[in-house]
Protein backbone atom coordinates (compact mmCIF):
# COMPACT_ATOMS: atom_id res chain seq x y z
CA UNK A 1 37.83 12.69 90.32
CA UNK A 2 41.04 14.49 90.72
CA UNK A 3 44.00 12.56 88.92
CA UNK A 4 47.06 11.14 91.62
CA UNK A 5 50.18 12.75 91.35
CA UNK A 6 52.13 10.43 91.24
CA UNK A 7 51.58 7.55 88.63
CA UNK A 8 49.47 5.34 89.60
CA UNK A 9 50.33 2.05 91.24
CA UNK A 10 48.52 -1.24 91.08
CA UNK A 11 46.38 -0.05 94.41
CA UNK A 12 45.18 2.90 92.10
CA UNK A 13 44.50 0.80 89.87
CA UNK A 14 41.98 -1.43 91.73
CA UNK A 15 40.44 2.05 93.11
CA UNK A 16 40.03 3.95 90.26
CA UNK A 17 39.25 1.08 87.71
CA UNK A 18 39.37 3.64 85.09
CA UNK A 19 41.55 2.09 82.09
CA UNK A 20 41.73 5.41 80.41
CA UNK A 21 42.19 7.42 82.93
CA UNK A 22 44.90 5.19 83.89
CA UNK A 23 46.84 5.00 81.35
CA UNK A 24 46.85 8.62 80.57
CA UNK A 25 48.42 9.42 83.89
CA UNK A 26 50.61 6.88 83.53
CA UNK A 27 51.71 7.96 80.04
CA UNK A 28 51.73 11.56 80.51
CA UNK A 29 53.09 11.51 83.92
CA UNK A 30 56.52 9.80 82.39
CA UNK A 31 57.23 9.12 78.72
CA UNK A 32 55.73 11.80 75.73
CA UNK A 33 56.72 8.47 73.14
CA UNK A 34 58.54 5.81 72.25
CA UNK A 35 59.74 7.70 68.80
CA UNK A 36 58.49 10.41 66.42
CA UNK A 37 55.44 12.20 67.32
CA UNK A 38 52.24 10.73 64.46
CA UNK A 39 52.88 12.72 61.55
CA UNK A 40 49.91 13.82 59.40
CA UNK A 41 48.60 13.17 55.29
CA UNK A 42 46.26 12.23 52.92
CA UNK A 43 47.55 8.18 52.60
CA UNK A 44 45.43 6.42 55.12
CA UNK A 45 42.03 7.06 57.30
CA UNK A 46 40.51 10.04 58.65
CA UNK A 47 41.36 11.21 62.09
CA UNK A 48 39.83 14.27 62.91
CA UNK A 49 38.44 17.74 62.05
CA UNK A 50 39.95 20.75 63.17
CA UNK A 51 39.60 24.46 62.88
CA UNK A 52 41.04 26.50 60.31
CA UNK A 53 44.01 28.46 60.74
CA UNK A 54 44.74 31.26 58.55
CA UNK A 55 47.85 30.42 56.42
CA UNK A 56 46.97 26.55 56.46
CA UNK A 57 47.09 25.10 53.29
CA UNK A 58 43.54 25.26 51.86
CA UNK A 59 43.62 22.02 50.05
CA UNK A 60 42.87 20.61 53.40
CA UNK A 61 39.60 22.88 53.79
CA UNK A 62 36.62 20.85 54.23
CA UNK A 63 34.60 22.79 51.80
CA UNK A 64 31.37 21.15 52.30
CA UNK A 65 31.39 21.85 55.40
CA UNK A 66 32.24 25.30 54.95
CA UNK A 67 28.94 26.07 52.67
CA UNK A 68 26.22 23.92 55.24
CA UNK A 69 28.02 25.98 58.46
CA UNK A 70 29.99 28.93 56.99
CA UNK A 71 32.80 27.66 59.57
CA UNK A 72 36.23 26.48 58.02
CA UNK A 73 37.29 23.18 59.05
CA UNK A 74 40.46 21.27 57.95
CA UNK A 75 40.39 17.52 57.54
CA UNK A 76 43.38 15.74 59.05
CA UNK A 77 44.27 12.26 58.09
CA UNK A 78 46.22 9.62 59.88
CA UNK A 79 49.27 8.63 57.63
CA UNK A 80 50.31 4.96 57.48
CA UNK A 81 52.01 3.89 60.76
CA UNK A 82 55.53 3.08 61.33
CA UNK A 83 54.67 0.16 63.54
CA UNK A 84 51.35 -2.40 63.94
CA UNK A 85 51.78 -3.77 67.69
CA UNK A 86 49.57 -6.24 68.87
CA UNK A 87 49.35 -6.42 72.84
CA UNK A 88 48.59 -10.49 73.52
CA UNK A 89 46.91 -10.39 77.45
CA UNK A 90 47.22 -14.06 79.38
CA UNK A 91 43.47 -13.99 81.63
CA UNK A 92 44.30 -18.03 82.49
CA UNK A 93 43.11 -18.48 85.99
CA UNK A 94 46.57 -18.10 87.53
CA UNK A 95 46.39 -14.59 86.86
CA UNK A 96 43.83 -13.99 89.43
CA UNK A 97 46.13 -14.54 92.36
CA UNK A 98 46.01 -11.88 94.80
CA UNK A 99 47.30 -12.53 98.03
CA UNK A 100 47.82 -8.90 99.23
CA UNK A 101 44.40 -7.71 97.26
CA UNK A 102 46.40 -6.88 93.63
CA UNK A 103 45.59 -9.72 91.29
CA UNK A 104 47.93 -9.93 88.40
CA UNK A 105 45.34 -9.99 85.81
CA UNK A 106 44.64 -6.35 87.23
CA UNK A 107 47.85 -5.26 87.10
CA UNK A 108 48.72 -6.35 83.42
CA UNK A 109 45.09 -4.57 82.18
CA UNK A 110 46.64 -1.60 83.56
CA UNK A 111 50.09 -2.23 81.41
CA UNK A 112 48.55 -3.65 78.69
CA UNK A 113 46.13 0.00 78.76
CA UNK A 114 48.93 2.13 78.75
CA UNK A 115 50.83 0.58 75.76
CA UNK A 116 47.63 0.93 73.92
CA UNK A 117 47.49 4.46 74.94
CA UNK A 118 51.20 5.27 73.89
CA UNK A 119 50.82 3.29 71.24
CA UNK A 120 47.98 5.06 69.67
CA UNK A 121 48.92 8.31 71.05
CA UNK A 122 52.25 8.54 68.67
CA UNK A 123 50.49 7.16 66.14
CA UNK A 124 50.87 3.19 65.78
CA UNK A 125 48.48 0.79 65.62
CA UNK A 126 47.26 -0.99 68.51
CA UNK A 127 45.74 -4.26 68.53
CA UNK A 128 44.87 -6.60 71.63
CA UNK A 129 44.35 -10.24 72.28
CA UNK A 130 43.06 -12.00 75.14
CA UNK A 131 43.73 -15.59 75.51
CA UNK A 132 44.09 -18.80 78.27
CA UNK A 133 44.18 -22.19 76.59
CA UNK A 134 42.56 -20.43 73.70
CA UNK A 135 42.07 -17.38 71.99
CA UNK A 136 38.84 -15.38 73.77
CA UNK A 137 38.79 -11.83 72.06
CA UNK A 138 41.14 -10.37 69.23
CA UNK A 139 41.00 -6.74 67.99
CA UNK A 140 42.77 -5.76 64.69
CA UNK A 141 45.79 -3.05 64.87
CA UNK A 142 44.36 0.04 64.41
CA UNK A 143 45.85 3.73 64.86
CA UNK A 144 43.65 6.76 65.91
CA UNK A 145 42.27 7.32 69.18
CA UNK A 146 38.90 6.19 67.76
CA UNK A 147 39.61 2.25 68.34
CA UNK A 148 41.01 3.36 72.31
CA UNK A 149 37.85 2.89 73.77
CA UNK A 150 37.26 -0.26 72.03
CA UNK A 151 40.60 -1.81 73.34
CA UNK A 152 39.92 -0.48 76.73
CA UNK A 153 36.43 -1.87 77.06
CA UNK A 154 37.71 -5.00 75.67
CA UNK A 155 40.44 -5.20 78.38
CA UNK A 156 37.63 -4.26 81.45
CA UNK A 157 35.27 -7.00 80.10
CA UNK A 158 38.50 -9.90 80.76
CA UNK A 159 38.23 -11.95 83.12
CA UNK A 160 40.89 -14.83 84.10
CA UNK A 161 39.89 -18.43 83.46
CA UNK A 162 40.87 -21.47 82.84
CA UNK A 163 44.37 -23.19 82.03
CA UNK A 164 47.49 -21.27 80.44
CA UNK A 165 48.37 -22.41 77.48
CA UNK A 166 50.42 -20.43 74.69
CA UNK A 167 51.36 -22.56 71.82
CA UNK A 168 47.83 -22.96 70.18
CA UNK A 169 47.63 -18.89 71.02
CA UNK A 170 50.36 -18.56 69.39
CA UNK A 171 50.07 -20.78 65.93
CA UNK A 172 46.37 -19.26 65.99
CA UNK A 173 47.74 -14.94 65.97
CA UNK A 174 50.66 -16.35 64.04
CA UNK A 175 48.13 -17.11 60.76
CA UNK A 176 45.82 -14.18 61.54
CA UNK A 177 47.66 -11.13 62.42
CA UNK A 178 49.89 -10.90 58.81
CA UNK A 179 53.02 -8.63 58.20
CA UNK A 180 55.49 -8.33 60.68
CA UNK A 181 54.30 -6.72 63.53
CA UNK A 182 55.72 -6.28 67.28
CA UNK A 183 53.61 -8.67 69.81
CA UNK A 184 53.67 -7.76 72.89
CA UNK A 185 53.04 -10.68 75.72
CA UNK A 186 51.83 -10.15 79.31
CA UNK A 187 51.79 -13.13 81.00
CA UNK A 188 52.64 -15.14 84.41
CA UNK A 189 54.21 -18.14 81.89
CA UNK A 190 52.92 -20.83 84.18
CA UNK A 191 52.82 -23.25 81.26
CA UNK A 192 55.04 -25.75 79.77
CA UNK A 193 58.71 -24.16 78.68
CA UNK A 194 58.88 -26.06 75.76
CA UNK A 195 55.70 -25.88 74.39
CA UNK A 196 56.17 -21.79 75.13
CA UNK A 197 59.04 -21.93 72.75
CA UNK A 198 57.27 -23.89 70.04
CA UNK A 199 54.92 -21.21 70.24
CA UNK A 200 57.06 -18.09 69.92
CA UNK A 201 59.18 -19.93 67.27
CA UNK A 202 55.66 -19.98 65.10
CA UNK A 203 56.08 -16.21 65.77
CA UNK A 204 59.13 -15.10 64.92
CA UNK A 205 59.17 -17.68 61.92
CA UNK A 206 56.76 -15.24 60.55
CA UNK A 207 59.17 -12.16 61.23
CA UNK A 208 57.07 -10.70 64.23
CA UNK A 209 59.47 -8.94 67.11
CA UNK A 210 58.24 -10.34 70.49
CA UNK A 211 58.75 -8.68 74.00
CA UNK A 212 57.71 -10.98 76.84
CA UNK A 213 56.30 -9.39 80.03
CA UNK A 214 56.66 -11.47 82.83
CA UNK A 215 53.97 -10.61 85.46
CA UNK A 216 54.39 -12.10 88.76
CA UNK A 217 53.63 -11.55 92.54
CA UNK A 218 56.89 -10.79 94.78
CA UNK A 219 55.57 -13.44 96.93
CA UNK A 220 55.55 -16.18 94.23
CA UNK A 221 59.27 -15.80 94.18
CA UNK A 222 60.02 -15.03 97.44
CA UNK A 223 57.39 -17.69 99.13
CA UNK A 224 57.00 -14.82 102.44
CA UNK A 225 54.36 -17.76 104.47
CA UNK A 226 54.86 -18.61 107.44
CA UNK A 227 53.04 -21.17 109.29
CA UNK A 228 50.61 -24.15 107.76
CA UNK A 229 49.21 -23.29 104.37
CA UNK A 230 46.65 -24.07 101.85
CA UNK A 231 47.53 -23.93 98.72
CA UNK A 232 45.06 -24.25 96.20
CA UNK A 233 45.89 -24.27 91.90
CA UNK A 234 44.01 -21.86 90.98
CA UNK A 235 43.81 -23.43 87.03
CA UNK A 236 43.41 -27.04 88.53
CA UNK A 237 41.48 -26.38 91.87
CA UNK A 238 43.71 -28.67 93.37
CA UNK A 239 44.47 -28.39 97.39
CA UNK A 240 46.94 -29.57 99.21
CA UNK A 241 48.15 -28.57 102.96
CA UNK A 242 51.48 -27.33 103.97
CA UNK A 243 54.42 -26.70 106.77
CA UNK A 244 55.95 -23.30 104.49
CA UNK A 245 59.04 -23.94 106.53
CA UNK A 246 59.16 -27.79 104.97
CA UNK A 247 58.18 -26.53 101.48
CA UNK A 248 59.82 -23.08 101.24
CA UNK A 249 63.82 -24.86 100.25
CA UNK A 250 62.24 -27.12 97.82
CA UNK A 251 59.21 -24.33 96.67
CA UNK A 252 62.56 -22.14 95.58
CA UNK A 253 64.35 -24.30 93.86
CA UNK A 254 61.58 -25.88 91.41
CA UNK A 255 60.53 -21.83 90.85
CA UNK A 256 63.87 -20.70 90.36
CA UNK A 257 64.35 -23.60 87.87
CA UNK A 258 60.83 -22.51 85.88
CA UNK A 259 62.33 -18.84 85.81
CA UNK A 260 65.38 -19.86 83.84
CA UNK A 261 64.26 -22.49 81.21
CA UNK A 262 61.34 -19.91 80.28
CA UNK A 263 63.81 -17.43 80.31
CA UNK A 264 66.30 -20.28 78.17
CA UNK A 265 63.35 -20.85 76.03
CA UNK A 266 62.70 -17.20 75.40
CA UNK A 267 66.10 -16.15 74.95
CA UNK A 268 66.98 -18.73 72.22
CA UNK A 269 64.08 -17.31 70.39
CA UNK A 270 65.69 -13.63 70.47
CA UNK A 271 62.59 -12.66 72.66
CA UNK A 272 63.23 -9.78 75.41
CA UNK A 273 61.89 -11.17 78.59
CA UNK A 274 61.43 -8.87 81.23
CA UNK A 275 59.79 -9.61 84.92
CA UNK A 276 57.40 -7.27 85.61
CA UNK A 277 56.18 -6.98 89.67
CA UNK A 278 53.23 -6.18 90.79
CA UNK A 279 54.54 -3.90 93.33
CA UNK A 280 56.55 -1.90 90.31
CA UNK A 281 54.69 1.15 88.94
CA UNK A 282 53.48 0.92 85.69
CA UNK A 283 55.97 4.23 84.80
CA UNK A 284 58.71 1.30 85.76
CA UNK A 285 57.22 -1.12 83.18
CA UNK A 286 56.95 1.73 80.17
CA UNK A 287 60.65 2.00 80.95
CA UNK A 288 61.14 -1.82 80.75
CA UNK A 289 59.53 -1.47 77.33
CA UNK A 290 61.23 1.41 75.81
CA UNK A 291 64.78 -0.70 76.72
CA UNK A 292 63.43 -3.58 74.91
CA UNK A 293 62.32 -1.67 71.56
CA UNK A 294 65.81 0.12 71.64
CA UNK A 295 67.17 -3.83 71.78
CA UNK A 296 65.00 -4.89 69.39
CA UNK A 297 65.74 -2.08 66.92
């Protein structure tokens, strides 16, 4: 398949359904890293072999190797990581809403696959959770491309599911994850401000920096129906029957008042909350994120 070229929007996404591929294009197509380049030693866990290069140090010469195949190889080693990130990934059933064909669930695999990508890619380890009401899959922070596929199958096999619900989430990765770490949360918040802050507070009590990825559908803020509607809760199954012109006024106003006291509840817990569209290309959202590390630095 040949690669787009342009990066690849959410429609590419749900085409291709390619995570790696993805995220490579994504990555490579805007942003070479976030900071230094990985840097190489004999502290931490094997990465890779590679062929020898006359004038390389021969301390790194795999010399076992060497006698069974007569070929000199180097060992290289993946030094200890600057950062441990840990991408948290909200599949609660309101993330499935796709009213144009782009769910948001799809769109913030595709996000959440090219952090992991940069991630591991400079270096850092990369570590993913998938959660609703409870946790459903956690991955430890690893670095090396080795874990990628891992994380990548991991985010292919989600599916979104029942009710949104962040402060258990949160208490539970607070206890498990250890040392301070950045977490990384894609979500459409549709939960209860408060108990979101109770949550994060958990968090950053335990000296984790916390970037908050708002994902949401144009049309959830804009409410662009005309005509009589069904609208249906997608956590609840609820259904209820609608005039959008008798609605819309009212529709805005409770929204708009959501969007600030997450944002409130966010903000007072020196969390970077960004909205993230579903129409925006994911080179867009890498951009969002490298603002918010330079903040958070």
């Amino acid at each position: 398949m040949k690669p787009p070229s342009v990066v690849p929007t959410p429609e590419d996404l749900t085409r291709l359904r390619n995570l790696s591929l993805v995220a490579r294009w994504a990555v490579e197509g805007f942003i070479s890293g976030l900071h230094r380049s990985p840097y190489h030693g004999q502290s931490s866990e094997f990465l890779e072999y590679r062929q020898y290069t006359a004038g390389e140090d021969l301390r790194t010469l795999d010399w076992k190797v060497y006698g069974r195949t007569d070929r000199a190889f180097t060992k290289r080693f993946q030094s200890e990581t600057n950062l441990r990130a840990y991408i948290l990934l909200d599949t609660s059933a309101s993330m499935s809403y796709a009213p144009d064909g782009r769910d948001k669930l799809a769109y913030a695999k595709g996000v959440a696959a090219c952090l992991v990508y940069l991630l591991q890619r400079q270096g850092d380890a990369a570590g993913l959770v998938t959660f609703s009401d409870k946790v459903h899959a956690f991955r430890q922070a690893k670095a090396g491309a080795r874990g990628r596929q891992e994380l990548f199958a991991m985010l292919e096999e989600a599916r979104a599911s029942g009710a949104s619900r962040l402060r258990p989430v949160a208490d539970e990765i607070a206890e498990r994850i250890g040392g301070r770490s950045l977490v990384i949360l894609l979500s459409d918040f549709y939960d209860d401000p408060a108990e979101i802050g109770a949550g994060i507070r958990h968090l950053r009590f335990k000296r984790h920096e916390i970037i908050a990825f708002h994902v949401l559908d144009p049309t959830e803020e804009e409410f662009s129906f005309d005509g009589v509607l069904q609208m249906v809760d997608l956590e609840t199954g609820t259904r209820l029957m609608v005039e959008s012109a008798h609605v819309r006024e009212d529709y805005l106003a409770r929204f708009g008042g959501h969007m600030t006291r997450i944002h409130t509840a966010l903000s007072d817990c020196s969390v970077d909350h960004h909205v993230l569209r579903t129409t925006t290309p994911f080179a867009d959202a890498l951009a969002a994120y490298v603002a918010a590390r330079g903040r958070c630095r």
